[in-house]
PDB file of N, CA and C in Angstrom:
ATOM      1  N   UNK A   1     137.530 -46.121-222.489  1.00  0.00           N
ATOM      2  CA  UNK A   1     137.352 -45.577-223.819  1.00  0.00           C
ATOM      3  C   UNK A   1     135.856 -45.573-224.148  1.00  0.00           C
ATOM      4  N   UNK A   2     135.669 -44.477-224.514  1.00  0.00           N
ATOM      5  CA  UNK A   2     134.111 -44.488-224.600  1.00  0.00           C
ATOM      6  C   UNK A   2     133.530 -45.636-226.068  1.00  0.00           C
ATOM      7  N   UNK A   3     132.357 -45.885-225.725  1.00  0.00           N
ATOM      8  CA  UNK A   3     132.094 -47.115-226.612  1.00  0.00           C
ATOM      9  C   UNK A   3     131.743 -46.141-228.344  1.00  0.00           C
ATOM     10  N   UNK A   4     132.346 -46.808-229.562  1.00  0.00           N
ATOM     11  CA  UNK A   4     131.735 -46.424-230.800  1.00  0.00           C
ATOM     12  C   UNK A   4     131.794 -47.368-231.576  1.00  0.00           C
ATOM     13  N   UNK A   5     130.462 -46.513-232.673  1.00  0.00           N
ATOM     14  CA  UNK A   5     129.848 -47.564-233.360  1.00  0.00           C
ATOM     15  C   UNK A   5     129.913 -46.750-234.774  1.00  0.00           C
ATOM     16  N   UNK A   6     129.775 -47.698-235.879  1.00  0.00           N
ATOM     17  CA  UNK A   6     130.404 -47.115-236.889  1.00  0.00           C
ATOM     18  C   UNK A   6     128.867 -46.224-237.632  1.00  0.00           C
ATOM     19  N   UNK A   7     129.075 -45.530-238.551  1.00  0.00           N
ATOM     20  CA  UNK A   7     127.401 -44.762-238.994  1.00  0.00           C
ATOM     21  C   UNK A   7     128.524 -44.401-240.435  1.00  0.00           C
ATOM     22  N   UNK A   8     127.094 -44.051-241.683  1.00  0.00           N
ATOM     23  CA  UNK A   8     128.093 -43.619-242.581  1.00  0.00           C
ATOM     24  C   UNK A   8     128.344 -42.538-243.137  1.00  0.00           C
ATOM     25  N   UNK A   9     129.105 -42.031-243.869  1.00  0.00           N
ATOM     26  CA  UNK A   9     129.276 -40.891-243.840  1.00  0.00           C
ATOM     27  C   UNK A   9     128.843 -40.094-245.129  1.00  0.00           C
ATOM     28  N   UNK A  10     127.823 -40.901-245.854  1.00  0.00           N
ATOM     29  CA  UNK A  10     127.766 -40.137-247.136  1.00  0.00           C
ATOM     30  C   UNK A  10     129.008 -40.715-248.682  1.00  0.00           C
ATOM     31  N   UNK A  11     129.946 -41.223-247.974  1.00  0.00           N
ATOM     32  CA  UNK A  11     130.887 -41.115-249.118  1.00  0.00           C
ATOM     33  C   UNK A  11     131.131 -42.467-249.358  1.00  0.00           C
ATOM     34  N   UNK A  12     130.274 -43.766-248.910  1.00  0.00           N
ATOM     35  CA  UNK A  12     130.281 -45.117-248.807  1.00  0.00           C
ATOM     36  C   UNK A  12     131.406 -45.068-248.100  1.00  0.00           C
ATOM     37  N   UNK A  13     132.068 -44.687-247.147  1.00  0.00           N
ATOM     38  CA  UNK A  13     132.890 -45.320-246.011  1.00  0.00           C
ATOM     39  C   UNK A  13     132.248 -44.608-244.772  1.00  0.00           C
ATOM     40  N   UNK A  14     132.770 -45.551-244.035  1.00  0.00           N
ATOM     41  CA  UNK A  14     132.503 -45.385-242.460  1.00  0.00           C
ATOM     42  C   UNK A  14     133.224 -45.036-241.573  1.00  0.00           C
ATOM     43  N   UNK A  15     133.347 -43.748-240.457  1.00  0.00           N
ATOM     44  CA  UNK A  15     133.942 -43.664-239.334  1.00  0.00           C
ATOM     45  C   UNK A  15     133.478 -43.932-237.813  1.00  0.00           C
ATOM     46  N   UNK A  16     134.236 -44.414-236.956  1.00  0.00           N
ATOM     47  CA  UNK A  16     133.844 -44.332-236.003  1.00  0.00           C
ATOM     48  C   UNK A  16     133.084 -43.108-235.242  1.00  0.00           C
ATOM     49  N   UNK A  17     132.396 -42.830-234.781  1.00  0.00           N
ATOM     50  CA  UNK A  17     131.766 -41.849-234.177  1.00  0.00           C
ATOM     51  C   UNK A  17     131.291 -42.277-232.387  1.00  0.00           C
ATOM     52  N   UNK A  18     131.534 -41.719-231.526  1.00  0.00           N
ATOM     53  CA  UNK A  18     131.127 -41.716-229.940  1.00  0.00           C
ATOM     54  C   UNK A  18     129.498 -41.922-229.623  1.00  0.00           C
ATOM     55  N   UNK A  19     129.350 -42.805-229.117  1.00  0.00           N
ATOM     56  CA  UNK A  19     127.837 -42.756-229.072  1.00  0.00           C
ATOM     57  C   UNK A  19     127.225 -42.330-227.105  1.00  0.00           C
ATOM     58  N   UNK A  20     128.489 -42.381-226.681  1.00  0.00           N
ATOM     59  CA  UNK A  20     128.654 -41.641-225.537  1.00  0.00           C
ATOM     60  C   UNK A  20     129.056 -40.699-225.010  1.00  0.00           C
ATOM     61  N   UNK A  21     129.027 -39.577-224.040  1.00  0.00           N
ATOM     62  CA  UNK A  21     129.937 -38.121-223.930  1.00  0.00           C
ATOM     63  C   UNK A  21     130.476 -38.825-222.542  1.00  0.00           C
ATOM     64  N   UNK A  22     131.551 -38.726-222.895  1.00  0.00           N
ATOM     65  CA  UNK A  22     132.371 -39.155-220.815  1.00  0.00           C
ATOM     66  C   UNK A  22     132.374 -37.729-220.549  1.00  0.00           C
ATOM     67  N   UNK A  23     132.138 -37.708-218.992  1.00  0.00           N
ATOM     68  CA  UNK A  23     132.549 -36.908-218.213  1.00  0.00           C
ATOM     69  C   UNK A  23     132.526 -37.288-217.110  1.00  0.00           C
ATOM     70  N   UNK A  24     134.266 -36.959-217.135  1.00  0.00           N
ATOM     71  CA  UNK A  24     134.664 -37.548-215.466  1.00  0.00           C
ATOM     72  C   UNK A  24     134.982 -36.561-214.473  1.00  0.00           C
ATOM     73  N   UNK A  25     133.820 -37.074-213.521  1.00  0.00           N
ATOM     74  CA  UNK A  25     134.029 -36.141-212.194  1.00  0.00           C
ATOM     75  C   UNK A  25     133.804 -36.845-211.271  1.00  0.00           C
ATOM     76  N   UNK A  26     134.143 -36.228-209.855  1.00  0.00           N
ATOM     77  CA  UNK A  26     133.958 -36.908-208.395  1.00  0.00           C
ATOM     78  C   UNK A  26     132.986 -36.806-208.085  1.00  0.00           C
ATOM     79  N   UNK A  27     131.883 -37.641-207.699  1.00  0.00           N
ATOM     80  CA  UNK A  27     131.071 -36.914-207.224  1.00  0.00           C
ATOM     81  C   UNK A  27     131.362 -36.545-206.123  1.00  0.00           C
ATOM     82  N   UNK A  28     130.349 -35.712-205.186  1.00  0.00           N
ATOM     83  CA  UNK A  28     130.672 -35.525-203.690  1.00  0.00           C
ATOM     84  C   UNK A  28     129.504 -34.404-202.969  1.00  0.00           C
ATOM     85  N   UNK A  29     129.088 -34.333-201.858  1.00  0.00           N
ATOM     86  CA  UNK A  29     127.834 -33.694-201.412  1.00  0.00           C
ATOM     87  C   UNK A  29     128.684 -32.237-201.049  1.00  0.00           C
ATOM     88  N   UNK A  30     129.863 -32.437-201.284  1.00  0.00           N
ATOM     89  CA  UNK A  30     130.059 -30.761-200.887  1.00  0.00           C
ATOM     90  C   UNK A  30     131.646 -30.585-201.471  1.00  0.00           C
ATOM     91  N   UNK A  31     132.353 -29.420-201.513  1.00  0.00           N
ATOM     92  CA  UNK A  31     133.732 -29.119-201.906  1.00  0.00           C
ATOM     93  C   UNK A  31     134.229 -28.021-200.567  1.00  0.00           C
ATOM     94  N   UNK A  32     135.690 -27.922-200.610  1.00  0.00           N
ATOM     95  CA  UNK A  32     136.522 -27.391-199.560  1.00  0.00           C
ATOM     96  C   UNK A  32     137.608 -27.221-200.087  1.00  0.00           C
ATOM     97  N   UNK A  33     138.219 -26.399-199.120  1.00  0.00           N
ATOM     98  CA  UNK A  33     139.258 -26.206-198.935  1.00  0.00           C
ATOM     99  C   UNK A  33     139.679 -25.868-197.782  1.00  0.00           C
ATOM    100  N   UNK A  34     140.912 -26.383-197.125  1.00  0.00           N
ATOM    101  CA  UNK A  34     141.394 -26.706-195.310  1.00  0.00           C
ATOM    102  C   UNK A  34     142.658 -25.359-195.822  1.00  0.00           C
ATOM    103  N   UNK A  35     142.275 -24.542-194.385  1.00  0.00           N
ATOM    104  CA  UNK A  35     143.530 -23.842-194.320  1.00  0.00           C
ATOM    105  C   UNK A  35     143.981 -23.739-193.201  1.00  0.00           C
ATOM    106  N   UNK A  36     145.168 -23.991-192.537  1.00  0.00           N
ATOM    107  CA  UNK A  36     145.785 -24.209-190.935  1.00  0.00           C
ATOM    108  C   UNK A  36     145.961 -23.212-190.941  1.00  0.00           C
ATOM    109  N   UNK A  37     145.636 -22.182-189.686  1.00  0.00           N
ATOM    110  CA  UNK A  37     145.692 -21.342-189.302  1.00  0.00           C
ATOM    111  C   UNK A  37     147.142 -21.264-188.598  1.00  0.00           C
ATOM    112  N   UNK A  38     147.785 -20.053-188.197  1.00  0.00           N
ATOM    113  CA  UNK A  38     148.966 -20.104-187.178  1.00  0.00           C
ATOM    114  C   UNK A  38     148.100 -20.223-185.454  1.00  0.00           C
ATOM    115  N   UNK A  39     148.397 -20.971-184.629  1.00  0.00           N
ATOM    116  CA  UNK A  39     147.844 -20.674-183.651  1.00  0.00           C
ATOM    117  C   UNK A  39     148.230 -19.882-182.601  1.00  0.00           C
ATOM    118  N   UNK A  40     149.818 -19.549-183.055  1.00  0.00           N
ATOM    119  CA  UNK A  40     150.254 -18.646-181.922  1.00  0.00           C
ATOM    120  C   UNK A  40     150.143 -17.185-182.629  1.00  0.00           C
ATOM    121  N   UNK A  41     149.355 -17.021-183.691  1.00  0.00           N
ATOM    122  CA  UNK A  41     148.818 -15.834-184.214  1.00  0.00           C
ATOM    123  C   UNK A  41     147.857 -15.369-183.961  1.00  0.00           C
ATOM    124  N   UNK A  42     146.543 -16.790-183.723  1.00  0.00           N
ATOM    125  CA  UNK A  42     145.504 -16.751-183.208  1.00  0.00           C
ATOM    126  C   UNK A  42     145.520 -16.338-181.938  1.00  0.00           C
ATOM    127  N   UNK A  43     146.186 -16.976-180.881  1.00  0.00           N
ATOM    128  CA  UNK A  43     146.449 -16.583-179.585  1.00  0.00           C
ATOM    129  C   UNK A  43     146.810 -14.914-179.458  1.00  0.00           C
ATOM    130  N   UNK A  44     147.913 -14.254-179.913  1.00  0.00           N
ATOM    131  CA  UNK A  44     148.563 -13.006-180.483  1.00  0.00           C
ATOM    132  C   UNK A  44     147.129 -12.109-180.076  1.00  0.00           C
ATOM    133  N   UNK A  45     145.899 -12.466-181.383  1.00  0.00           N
ATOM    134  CA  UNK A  45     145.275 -11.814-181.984  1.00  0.00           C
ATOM    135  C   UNK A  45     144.067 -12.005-180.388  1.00  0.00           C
ATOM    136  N   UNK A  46     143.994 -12.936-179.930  1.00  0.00           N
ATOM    137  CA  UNK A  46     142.964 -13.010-178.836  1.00  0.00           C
ATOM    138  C   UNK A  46     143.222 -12.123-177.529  1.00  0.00           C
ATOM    139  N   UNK A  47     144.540 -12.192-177.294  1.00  0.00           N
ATOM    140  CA  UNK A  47     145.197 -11.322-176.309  1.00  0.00           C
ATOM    141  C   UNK A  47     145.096  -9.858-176.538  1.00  0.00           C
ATOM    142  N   UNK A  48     145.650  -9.535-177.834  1.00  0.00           N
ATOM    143  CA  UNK A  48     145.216  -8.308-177.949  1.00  0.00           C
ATOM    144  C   UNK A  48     143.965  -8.032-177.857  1.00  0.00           C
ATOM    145  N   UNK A  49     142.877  -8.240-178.628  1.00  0.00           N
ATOM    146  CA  UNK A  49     141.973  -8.096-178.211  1.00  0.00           C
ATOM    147  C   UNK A  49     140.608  -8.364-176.960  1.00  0.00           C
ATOM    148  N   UNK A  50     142.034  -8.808-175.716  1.00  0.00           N
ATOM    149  CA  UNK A  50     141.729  -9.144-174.679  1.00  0.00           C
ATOM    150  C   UNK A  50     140.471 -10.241-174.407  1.00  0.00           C
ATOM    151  N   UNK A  51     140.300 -10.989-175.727  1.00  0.00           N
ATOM    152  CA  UNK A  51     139.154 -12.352-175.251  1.00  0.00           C
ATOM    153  C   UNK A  51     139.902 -13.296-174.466  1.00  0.00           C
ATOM    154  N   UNK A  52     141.382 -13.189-174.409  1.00  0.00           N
ATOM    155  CA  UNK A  52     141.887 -13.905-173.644  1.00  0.00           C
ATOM    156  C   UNK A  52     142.885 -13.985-173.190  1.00  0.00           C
ATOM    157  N   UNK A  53     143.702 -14.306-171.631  1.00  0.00           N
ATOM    158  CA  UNK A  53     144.985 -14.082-171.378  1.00  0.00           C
ATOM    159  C   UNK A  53     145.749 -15.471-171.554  1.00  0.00           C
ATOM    160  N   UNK A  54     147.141 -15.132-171.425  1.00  0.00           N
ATOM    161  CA  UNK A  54     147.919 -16.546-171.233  1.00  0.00           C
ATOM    162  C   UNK A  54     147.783 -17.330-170.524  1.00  0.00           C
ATOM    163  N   UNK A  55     146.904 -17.134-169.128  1.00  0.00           N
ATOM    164  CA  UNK A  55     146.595 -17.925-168.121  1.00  0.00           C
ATOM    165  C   UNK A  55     145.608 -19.175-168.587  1.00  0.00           C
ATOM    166  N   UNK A  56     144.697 -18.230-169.555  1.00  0.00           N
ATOM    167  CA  UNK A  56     143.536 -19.431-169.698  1.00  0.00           C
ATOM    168  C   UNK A  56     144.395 -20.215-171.610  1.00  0.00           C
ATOM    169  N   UNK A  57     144.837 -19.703-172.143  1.00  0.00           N
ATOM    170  CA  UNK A  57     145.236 -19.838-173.153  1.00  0.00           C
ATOM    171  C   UNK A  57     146.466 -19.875-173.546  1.00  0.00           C
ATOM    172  N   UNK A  58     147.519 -20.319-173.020  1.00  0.00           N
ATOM    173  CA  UNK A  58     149.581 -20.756-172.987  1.00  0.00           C
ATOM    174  C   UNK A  58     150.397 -21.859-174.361  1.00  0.00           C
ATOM    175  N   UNK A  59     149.381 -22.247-174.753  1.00  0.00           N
ATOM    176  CA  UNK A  59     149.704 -22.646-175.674  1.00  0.00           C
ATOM    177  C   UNK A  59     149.331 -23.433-177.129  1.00  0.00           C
ATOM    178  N   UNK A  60     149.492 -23.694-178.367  1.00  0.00           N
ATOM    179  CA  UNK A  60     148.450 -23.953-179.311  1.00  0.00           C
ATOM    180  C   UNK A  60     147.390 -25.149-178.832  1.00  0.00           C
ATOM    181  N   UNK A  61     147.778 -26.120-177.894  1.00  0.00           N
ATOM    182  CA  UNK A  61     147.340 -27.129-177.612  1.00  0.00           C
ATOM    183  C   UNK A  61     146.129 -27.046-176.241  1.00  0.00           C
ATOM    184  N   UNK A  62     146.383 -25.575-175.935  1.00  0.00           N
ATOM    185  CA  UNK A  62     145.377 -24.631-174.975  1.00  0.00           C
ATOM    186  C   UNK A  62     144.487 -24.158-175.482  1.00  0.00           C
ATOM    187  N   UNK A  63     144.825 -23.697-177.057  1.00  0.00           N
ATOM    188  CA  UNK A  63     143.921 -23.067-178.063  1.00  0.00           C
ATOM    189  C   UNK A  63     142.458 -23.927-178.426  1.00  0.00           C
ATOM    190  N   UNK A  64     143.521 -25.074-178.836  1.00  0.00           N
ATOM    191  CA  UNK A  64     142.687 -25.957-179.809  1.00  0.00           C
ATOM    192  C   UNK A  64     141.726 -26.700-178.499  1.00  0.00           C
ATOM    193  N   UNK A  65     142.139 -26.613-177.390  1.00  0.00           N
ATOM    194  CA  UNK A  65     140.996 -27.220-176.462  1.00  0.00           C
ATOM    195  C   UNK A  65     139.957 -25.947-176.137  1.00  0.00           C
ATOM    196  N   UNK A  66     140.687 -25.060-176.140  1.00  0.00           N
ATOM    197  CA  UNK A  66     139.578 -23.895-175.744  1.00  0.00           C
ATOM    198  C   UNK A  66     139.009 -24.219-177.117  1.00  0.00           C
ATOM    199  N   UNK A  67     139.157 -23.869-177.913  1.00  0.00           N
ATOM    200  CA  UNK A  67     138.293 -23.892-179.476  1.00  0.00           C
ATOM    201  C   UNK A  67     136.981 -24.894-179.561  1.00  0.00           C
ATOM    202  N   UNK A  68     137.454 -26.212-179.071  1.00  0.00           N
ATOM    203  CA  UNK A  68     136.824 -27.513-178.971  1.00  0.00           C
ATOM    204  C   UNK A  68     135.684 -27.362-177.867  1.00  0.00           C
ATOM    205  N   UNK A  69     136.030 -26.835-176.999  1.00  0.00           N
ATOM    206  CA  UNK A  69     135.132 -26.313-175.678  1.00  0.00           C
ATOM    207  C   UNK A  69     133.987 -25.229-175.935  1.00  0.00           C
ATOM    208  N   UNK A  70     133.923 -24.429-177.251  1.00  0.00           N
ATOM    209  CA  UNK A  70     133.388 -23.655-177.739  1.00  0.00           C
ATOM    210  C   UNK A  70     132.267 -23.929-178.773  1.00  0.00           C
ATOM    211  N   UNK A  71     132.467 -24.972-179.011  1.00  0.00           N
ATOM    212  CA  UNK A  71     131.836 -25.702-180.298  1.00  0.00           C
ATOM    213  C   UNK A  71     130.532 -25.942-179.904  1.00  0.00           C
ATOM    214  N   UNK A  72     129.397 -26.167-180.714  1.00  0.00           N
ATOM    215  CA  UNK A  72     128.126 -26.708-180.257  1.00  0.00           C
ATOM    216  C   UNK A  72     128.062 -28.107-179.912  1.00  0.00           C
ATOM    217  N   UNK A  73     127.610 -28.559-178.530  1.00  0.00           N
ATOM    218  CA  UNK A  73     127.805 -29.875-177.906  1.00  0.00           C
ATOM    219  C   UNK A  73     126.894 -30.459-178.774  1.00  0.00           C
ATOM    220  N   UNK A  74     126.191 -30.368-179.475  1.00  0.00           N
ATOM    221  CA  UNK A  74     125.001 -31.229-179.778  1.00  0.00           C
ATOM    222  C   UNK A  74     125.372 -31.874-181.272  1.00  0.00           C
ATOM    223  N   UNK A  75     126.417 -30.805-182.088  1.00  0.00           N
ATOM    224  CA  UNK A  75     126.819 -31.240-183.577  1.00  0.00           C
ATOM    225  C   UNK A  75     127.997 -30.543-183.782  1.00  0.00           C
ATOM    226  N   UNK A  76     128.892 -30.241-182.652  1.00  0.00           N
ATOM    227  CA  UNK A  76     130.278 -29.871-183.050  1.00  0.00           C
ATOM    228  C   UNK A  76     130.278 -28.611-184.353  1.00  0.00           C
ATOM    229  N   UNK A  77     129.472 -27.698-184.342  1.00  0.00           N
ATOM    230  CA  UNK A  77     129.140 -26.895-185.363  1.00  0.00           C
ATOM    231  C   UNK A  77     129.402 -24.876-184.476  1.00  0.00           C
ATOM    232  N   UNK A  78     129.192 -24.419-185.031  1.00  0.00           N
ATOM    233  CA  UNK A  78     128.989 -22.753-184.454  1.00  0.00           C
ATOM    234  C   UNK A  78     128.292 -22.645-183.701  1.00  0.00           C
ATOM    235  N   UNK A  79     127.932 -22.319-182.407  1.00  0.00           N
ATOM    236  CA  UNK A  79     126.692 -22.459-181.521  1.00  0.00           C
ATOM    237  C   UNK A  79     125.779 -21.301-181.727  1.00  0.00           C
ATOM    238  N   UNK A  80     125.258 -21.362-181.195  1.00  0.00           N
ATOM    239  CA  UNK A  80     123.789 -20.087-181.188  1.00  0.00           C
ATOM    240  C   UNK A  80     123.862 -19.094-180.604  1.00  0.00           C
ATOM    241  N   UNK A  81     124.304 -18.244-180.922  1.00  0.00           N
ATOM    242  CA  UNK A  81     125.023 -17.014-179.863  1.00  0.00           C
ATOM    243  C   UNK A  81     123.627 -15.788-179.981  1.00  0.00           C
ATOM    244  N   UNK A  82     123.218 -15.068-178.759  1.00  0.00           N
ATOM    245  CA  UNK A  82     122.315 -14.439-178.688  1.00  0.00           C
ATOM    246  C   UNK A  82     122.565 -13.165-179.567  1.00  0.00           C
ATOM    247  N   UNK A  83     121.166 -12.954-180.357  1.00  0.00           N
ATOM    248  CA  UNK A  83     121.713 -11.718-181.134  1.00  0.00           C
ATOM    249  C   UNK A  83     122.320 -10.651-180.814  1.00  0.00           C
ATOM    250  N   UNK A  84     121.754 -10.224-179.245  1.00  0.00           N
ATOM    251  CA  UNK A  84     122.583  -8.786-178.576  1.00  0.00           C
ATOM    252  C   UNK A  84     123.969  -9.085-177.812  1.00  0.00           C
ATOM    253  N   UNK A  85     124.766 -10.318-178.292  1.00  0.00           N
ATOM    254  CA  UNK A  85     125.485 -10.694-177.614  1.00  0.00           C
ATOM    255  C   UNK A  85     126.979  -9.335-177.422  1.00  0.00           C
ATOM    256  N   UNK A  86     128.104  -9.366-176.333  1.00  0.00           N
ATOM    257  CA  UNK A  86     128.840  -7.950-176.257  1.00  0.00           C
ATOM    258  C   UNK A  86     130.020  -8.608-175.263  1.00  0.00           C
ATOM    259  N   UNK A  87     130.825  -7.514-175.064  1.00  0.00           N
ATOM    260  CA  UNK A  87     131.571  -7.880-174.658  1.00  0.00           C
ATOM    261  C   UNK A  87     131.453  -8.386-173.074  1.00  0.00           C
ATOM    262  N   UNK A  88     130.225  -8.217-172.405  1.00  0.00           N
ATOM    263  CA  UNK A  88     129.811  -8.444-171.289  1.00  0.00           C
ATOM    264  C   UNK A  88     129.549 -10.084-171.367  1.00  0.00           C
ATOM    265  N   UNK A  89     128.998 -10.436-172.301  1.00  0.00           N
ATOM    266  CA  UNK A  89     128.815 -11.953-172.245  1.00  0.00           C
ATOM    267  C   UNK A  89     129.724 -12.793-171.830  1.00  0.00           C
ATOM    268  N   UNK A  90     129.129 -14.070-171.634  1.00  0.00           N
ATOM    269  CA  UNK A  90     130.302 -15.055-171.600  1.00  0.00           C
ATOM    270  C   UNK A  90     130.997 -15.273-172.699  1.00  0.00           C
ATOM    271  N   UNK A  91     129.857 -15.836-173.710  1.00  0.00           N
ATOM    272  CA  UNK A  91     130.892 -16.253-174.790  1.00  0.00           C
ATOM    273  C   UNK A  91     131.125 -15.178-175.675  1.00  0.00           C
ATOM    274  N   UNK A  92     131.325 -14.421-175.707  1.00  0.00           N
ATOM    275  CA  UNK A  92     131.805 -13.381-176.441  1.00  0.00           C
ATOM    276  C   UNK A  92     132.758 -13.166-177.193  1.00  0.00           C
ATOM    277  N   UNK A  93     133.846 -13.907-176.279  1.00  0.00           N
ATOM    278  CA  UNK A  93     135.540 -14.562-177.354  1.00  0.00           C
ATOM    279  C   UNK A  93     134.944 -15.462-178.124  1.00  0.00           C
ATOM    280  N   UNK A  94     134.303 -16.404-178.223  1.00  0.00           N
ATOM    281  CA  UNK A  94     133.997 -17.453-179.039  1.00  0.00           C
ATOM    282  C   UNK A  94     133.504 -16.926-179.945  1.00  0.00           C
ATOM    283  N   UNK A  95     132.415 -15.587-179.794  1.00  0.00           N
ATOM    284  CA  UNK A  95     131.580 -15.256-181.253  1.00  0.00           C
ATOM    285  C   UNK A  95     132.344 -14.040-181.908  1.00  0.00           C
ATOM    286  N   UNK A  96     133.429 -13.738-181.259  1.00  0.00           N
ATOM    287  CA  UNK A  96     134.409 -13.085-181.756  1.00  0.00           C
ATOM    288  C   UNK A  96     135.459 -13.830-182.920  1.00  0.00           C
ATOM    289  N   UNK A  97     136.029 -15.332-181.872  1.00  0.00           N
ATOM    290  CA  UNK A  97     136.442 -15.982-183.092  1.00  0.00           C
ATOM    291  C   UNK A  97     136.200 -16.864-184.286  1.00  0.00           C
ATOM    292  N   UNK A  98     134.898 -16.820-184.004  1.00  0.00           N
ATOM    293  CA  UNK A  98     133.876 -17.879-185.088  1.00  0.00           C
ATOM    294  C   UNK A  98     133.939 -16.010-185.978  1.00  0.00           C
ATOM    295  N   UNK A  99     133.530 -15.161-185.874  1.00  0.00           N
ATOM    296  CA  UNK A  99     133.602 -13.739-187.022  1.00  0.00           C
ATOM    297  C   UNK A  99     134.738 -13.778-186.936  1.00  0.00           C
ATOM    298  N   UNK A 100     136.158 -14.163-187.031  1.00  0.00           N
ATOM    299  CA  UNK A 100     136.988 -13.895-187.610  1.00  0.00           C
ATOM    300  C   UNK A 100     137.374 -15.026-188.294  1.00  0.00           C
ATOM    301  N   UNK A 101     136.816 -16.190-188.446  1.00  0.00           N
ATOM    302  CA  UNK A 101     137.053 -17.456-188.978  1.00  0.00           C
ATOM    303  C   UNK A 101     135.590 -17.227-190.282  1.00  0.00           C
ATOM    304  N   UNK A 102     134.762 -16.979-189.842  1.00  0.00           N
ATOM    305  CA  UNK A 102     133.994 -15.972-190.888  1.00  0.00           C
ATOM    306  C   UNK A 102     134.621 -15.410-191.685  1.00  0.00           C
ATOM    307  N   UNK A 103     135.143 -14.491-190.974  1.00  0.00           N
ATOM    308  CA  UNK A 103     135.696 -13.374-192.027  1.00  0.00           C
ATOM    309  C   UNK A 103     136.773 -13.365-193.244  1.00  0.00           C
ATOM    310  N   UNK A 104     137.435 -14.559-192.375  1.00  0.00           N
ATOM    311  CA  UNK A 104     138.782 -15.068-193.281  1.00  0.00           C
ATOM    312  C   UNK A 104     138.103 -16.119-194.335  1.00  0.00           C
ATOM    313  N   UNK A 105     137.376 -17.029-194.298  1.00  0.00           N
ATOM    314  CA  UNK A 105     136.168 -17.447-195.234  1.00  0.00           C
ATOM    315  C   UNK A 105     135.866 -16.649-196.307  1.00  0.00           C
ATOM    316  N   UNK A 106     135.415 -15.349-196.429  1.00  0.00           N
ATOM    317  CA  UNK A 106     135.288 -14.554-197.362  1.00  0.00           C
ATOM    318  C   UNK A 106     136.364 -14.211-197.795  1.00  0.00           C
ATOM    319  N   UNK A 107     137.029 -13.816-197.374  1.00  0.00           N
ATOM    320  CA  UNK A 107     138.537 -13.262-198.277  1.00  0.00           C
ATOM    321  C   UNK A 107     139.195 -14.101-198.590  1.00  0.00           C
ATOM    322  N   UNK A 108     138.732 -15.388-198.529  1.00  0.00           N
ATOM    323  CA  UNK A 108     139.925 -16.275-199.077  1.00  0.00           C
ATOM    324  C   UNK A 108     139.101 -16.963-200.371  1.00  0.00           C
ATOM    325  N   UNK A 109     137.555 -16.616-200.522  1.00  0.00           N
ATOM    326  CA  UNK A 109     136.196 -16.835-201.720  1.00  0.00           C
ATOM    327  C   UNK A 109     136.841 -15.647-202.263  1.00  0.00           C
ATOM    328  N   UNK A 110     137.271 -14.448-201.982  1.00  0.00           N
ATOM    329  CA  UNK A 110     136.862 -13.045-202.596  1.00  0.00           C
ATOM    330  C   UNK A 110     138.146 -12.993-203.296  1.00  0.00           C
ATOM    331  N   UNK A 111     139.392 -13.331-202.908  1.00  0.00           N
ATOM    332  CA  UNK A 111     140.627 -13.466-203.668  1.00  0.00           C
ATOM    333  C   UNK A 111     140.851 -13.704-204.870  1.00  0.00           C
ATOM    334  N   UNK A 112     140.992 -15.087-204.959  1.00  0.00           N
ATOM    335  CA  UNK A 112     140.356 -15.547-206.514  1.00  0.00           C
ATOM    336  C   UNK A 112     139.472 -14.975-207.573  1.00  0.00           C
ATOM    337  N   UNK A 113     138.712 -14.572-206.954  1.00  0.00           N
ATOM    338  CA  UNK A 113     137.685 -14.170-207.793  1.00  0.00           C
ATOM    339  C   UNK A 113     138.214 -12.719-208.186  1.00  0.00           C
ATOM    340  N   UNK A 114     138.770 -12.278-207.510  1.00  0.00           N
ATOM    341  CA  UNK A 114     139.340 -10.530-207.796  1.00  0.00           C
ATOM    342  C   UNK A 114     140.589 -10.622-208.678  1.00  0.00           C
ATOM    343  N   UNK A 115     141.387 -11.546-208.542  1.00  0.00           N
ATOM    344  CA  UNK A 115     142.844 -12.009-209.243  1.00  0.00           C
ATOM    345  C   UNK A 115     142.500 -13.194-210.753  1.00  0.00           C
ATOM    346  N   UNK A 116     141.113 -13.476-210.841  1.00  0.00           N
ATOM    347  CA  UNK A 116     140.661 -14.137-211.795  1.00  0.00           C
ATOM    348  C   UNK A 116     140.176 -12.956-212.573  1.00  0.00           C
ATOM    349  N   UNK A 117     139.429 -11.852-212.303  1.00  0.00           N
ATOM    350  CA  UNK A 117     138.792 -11.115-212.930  1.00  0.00           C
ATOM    351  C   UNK A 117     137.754 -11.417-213.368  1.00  0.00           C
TER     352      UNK A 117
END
């Protein structure tokens, strides 16, 4: 309860009045939101677009290691993919699915905001 102290009011009586403003919040160095992807959608979507077959990729637990294998070794983050990078590259599926994990990032900021008005 925020602390008060009495002051007067003009009319020889006294009310309490707030000599503090609460505001309660979390702090925290950043905000989120987690969304699980389907992985046998992800897979679906890699095949078709031929970054990858069932051989190297059979199941979600194939995914999520390929995914992990993709990551930057140094901080587990997006790696540094060369600007002229193509479908000739190696990693090319990877900077394919980091832009579609991108992409879904924005439309899931852009939603709200369009249905909020």
């Amino acid at each position: 309860m925020p602390k008060r102290t009495s002051c007067p009011t003009g009319t020889g009586s006294t009310e309490a009045t707030p000599t503090t403003t609460l505001l309660y919040a979390h702090p925290s160095t950043t905000e989120a939101l987690l969304f699980a992807l389907d992985p046998e959608r992800i897979r679906r979507w890699m095949y078709a677009k031929r970054l990858a077959d069932p051989s190297q990729i059979g199941s979600a637990s194939d995914l999520r290691r390929w995914f992990a294998t993709h990551l930057d070794p140094r901080a587990g983050q997006v790696p540094d993919f060369p600007g002229n990078i193509d479908e000739r590259h190696p990693d090319w599926p990877a900077h394919q699915i980091f832009g579609l994990l991108h992409t879904l990032a924005h439309q899931a900021l852009r939603a709200p905001a369009v249905d909020s008005g």
